[in-house]
PDB file of N, CA and C in Angstrom:
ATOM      1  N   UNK A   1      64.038  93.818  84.107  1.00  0.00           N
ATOM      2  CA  UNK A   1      64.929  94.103  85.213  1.00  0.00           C
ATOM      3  C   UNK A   1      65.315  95.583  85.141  1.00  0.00           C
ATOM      4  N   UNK A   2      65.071  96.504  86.273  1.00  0.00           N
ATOM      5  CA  UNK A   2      65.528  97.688  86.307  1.00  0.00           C
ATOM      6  C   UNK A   2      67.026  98.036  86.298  1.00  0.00           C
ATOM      7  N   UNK A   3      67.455  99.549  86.312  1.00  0.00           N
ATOM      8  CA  UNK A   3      68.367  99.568  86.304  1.00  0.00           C
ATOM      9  C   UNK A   3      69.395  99.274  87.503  1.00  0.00           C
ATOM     10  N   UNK A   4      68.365  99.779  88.744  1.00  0.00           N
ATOM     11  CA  UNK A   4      68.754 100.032  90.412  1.00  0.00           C
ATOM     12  C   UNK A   4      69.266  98.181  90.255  1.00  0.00           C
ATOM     13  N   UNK A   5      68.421  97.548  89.742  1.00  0.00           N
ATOM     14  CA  UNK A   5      68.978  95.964  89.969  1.00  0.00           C
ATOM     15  C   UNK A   5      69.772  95.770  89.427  1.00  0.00           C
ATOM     16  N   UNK A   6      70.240  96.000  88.424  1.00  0.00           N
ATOM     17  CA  UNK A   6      71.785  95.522  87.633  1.00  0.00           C
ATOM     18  C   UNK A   6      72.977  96.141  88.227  1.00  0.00           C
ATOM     19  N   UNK A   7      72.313  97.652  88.736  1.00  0.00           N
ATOM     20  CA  UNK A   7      73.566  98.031  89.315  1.00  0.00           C
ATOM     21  C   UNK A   7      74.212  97.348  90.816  1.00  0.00           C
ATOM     22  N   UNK A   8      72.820  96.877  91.502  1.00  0.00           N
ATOM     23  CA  UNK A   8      72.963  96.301  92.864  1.00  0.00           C
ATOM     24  C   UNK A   8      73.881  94.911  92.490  1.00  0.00           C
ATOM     25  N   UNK A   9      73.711  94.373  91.467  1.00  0.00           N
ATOM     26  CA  UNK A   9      73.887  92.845  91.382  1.00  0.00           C
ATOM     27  C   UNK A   9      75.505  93.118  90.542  1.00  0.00           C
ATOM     28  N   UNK A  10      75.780  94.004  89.456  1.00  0.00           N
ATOM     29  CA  UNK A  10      77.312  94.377  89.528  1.00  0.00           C
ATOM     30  C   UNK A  10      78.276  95.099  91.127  1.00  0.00           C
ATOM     31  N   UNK A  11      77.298  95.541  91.816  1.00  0.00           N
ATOM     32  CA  UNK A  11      78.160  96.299  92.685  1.00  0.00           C
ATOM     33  C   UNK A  11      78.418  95.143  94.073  1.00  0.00           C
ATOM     34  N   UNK A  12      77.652  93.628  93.748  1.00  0.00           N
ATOM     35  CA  UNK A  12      77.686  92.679  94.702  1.00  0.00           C
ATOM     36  C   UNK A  12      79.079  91.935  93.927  1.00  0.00           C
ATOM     37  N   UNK A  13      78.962  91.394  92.368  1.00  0.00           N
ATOM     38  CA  UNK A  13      79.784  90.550  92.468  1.00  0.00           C
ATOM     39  C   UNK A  13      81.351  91.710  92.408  1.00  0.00           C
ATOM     40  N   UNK A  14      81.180  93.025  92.567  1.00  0.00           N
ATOM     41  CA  UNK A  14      82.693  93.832  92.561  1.00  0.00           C
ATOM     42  C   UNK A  14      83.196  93.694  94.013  1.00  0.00           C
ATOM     43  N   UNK A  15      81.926  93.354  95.147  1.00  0.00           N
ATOM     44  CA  UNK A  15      82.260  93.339  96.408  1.00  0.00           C
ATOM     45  C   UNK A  15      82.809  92.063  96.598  1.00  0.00           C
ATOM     46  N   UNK A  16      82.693  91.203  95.781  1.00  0.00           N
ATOM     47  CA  UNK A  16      83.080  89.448  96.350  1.00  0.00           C
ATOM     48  C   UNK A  16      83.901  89.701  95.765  1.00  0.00           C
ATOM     49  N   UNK A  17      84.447  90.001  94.265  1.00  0.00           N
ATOM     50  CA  UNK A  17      85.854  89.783  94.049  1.00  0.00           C
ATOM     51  C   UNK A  17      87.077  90.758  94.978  1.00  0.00           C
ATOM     52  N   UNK A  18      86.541  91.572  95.332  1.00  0.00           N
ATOM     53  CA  UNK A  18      87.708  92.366  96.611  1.00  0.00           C
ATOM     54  C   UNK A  18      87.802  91.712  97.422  1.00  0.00           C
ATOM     55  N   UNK A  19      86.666  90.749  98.293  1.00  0.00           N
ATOM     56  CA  UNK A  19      87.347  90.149  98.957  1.00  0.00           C
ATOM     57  C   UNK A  19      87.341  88.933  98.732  1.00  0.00           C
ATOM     58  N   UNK A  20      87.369  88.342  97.837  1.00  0.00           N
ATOM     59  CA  UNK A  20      88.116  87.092  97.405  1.00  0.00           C
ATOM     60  C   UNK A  20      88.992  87.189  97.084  1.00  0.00           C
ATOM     61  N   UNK A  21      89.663  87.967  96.141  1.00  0.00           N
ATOM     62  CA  UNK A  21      90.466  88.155  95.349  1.00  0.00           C
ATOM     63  C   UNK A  21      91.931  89.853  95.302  1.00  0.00           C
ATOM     64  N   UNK A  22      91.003  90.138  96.203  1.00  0.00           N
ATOM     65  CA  UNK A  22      91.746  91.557  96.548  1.00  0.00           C
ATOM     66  C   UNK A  22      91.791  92.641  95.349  1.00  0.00           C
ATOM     67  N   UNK A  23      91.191  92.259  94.287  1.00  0.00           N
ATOM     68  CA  UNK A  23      90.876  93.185  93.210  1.00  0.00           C
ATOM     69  C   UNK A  23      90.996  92.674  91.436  1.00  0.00           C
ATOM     70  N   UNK A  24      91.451  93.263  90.227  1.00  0.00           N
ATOM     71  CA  UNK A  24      91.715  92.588  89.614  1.00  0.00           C
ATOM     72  C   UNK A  24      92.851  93.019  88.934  1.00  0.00           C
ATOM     73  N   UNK A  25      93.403  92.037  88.261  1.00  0.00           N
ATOM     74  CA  UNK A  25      94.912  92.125  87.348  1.00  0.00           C
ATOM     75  C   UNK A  25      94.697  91.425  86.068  1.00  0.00           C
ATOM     76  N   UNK A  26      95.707  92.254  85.087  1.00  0.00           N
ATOM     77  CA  UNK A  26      95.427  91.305  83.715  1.00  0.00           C
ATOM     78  C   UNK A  26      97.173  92.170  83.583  1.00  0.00           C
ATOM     79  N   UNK A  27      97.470  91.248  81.915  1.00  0.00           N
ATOM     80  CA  UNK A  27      98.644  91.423  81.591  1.00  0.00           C
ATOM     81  C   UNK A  27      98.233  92.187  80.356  1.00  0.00           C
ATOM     82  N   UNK A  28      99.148  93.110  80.122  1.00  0.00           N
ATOM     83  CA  UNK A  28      99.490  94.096  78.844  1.00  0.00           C
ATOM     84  C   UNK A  28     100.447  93.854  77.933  1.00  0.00           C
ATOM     85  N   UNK A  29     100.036  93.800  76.827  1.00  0.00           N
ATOM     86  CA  UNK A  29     101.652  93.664  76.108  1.00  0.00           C
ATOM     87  C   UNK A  29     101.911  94.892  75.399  1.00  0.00           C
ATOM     88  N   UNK A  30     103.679  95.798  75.732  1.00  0.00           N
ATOM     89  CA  UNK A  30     103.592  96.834  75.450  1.00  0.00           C
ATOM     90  C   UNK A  30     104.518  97.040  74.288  1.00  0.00           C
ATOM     91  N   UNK A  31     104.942  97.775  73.319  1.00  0.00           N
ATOM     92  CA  UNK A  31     105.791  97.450  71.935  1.00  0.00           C
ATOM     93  C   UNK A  31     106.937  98.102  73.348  1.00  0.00           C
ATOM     94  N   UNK A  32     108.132  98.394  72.776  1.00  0.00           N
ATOM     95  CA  UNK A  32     109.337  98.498  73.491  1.00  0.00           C
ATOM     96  C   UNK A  32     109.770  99.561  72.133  1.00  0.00           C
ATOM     97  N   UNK A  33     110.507  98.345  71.270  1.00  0.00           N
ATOM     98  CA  UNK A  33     111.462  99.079  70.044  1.00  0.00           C
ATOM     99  C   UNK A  33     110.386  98.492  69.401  1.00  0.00           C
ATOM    100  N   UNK A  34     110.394  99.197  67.658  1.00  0.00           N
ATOM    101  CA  UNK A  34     109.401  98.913  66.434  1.00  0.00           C
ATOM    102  C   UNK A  34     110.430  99.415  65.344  1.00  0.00           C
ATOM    103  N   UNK A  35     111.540  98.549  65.002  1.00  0.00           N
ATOM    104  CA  UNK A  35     112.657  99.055  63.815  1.00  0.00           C
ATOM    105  C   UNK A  35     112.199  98.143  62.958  1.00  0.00           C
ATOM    106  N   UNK A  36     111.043  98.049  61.763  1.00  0.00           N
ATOM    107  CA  UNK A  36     110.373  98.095  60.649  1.00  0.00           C
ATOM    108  C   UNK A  36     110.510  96.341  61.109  1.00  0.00           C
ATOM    109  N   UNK A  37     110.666  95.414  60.750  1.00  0.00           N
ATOM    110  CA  UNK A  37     110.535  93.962  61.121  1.00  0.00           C
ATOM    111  C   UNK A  37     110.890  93.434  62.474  1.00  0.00           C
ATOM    112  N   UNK A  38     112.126  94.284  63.059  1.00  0.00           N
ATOM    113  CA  UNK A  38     112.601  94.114  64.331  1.00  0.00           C
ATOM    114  C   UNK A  38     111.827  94.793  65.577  1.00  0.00           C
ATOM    115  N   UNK A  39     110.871  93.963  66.500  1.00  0.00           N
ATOM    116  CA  UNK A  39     109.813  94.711  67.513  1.00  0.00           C
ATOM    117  C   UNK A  39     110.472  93.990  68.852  1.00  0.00           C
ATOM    118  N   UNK A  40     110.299  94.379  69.493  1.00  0.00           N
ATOM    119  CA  UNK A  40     110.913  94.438  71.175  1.00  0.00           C
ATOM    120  C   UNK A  40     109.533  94.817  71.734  1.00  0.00           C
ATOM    121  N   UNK A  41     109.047  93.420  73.021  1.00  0.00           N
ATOM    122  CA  UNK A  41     107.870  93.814  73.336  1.00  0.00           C
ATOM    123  C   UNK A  41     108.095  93.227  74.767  1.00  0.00           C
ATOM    124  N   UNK A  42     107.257  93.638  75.658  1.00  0.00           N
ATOM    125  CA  UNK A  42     107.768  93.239  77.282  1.00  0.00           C
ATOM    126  C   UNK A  42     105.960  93.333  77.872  1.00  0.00           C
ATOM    127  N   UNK A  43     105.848  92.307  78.665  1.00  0.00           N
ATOM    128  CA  UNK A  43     104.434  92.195  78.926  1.00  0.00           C
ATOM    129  C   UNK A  43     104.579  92.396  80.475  1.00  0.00           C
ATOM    130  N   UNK A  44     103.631  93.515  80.573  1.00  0.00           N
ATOM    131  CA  UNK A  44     103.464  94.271  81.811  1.00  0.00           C
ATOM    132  C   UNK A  44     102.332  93.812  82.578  1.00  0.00           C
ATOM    133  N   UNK A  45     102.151  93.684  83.887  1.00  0.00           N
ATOM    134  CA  UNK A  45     101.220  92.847  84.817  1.00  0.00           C
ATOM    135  C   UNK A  45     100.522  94.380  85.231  1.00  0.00           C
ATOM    136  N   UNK A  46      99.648  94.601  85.318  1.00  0.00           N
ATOM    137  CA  UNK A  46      98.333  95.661  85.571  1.00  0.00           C
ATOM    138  C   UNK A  46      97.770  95.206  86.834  1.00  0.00           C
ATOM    139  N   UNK A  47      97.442  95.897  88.169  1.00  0.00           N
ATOM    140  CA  UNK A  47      96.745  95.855  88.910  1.00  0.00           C
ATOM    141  C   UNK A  47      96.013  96.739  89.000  1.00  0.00           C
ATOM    142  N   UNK A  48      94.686  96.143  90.021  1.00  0.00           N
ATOM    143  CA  UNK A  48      93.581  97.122  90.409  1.00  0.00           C
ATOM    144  C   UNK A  48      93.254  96.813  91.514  1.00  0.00           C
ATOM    145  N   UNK A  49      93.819  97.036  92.843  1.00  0.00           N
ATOM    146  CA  UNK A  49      93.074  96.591  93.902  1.00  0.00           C
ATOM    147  C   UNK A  49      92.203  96.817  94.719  1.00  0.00           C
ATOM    148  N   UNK A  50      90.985  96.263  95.456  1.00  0.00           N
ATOM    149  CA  UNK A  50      90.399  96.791  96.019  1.00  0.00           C
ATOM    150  C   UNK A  50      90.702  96.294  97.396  1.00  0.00           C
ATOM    151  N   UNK A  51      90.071  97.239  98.194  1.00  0.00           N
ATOM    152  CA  UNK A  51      90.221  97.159  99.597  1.00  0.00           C
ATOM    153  C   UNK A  51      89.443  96.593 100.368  1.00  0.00           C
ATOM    154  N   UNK A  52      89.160  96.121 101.242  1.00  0.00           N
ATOM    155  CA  UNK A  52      88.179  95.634 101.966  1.00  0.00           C
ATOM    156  C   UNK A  52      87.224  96.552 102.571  1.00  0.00           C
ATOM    157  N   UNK A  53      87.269  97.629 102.253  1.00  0.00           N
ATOM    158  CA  UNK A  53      86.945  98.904 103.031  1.00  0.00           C
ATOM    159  C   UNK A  53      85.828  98.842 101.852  1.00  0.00           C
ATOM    160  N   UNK A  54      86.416  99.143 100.758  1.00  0.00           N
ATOM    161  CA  UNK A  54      85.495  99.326  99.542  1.00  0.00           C
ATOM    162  C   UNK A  54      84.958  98.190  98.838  1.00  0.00           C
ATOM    163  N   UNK A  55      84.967  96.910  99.380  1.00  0.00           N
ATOM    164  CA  UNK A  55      84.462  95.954  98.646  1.00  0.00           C
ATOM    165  C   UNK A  55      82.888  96.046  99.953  1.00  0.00           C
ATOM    166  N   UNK A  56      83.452  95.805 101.373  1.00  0.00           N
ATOM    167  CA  UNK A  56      82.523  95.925 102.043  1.00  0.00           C
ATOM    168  C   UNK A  56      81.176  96.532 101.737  1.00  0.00           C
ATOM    169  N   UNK A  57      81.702  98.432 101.584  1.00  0.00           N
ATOM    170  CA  UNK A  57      80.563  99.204 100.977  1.00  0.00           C
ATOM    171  C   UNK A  57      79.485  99.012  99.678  1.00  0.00           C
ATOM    172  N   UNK A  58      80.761  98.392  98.481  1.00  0.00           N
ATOM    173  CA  UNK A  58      79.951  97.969  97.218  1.00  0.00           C
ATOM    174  C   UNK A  58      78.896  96.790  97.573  1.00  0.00           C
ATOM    175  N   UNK A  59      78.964  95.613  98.800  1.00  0.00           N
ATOM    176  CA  UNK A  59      78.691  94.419  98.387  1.00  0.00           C
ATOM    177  C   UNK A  59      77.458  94.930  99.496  1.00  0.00           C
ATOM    178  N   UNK A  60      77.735  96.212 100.616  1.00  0.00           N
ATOM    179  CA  UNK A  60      76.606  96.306 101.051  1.00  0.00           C
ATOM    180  C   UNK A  60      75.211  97.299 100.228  1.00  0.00           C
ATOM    181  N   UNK A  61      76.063  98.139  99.480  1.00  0.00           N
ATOM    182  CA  UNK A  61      75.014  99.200  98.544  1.00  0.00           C
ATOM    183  C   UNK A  61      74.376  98.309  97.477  1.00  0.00           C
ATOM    184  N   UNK A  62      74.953  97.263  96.625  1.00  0.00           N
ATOM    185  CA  UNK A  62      74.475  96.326  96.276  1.00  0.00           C
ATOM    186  C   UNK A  62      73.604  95.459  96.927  1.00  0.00           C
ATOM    187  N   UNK A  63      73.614  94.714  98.095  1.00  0.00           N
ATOM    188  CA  UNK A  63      72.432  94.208  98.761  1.00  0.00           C
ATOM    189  C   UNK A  63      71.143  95.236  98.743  1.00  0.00           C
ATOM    190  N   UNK A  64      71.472  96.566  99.356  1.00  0.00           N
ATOM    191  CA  UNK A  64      70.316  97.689  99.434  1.00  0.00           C
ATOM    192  C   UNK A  64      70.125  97.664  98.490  1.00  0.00           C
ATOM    193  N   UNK A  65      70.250  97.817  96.995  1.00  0.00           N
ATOM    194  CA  UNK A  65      69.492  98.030  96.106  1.00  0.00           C
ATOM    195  C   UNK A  65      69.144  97.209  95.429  1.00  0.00           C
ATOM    196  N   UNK A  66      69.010  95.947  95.524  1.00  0.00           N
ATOM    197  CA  UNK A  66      68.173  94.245  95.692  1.00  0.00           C
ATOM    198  C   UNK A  66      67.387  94.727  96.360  1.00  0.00           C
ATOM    199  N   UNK A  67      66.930  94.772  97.818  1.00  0.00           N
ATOM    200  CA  UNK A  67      66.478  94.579  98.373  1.00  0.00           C
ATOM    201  C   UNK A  67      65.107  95.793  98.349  1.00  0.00           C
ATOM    202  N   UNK A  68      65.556  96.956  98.595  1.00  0.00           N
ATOM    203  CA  UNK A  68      65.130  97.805  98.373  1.00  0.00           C
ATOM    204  C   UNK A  68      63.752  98.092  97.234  1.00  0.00           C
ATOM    205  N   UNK A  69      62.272  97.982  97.003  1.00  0.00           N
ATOM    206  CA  UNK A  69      61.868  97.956  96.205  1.00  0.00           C
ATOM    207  C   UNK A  69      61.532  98.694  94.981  1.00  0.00           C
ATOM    208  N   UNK A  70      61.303  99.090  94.175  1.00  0.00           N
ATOM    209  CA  UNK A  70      61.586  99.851  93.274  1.00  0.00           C
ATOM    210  C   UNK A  70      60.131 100.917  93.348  1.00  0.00           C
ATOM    211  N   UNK A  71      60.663 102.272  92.585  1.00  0.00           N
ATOM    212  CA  UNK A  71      59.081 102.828  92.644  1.00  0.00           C
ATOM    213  C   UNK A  71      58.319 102.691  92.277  1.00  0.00           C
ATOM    214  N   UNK A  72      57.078 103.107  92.137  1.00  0.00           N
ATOM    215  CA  UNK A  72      55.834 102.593  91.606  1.00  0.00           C
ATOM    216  C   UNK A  72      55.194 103.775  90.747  1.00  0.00           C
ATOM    217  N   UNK A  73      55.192 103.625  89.364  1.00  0.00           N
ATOM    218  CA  UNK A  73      54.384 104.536  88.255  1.00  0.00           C
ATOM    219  C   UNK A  73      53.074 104.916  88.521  1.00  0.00           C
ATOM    220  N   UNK A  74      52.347 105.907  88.402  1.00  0.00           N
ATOM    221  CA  UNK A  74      51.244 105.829  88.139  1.00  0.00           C
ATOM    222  C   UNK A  74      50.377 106.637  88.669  1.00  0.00           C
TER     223      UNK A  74
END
């Protein structure tokens, strides 16, 4: 499998999760206080969203480069 294909086939499923999902989020856990046994920690929610604007483009540059055939050596 080339490279043009892995990138087409990551840049399809980045286009379905924008618009399925509107992008992605995970949680962080961040120290607060660290007084030698005594730690204070608060878990922070992280977003990344994508737009429909830009999921559109990824999920269509991804189809083109599926589709698209690769060059020929020789």
């Amino acid at each position: 499998m080339s490279a043009a294909r892995i990138a087409g086939i990551v840049l399809i499923v980045i286009g379905l999760i924008g618009f399925v999902w509107g992008g992605f989020s995970w949680t962080e856990e961040k120290t607060i206080v660290d007084l030698g046994p005594i730690q204070a920690t608060a878990k922070e929610r992280e977003t990344l969203p994508i737009t429909p604007v830009v999921s559109g483009i990824a999920l269509v540059a991804g189809i083109v480069l599926l589709v698209i055939p690769g060059r020929k050596r020789g």
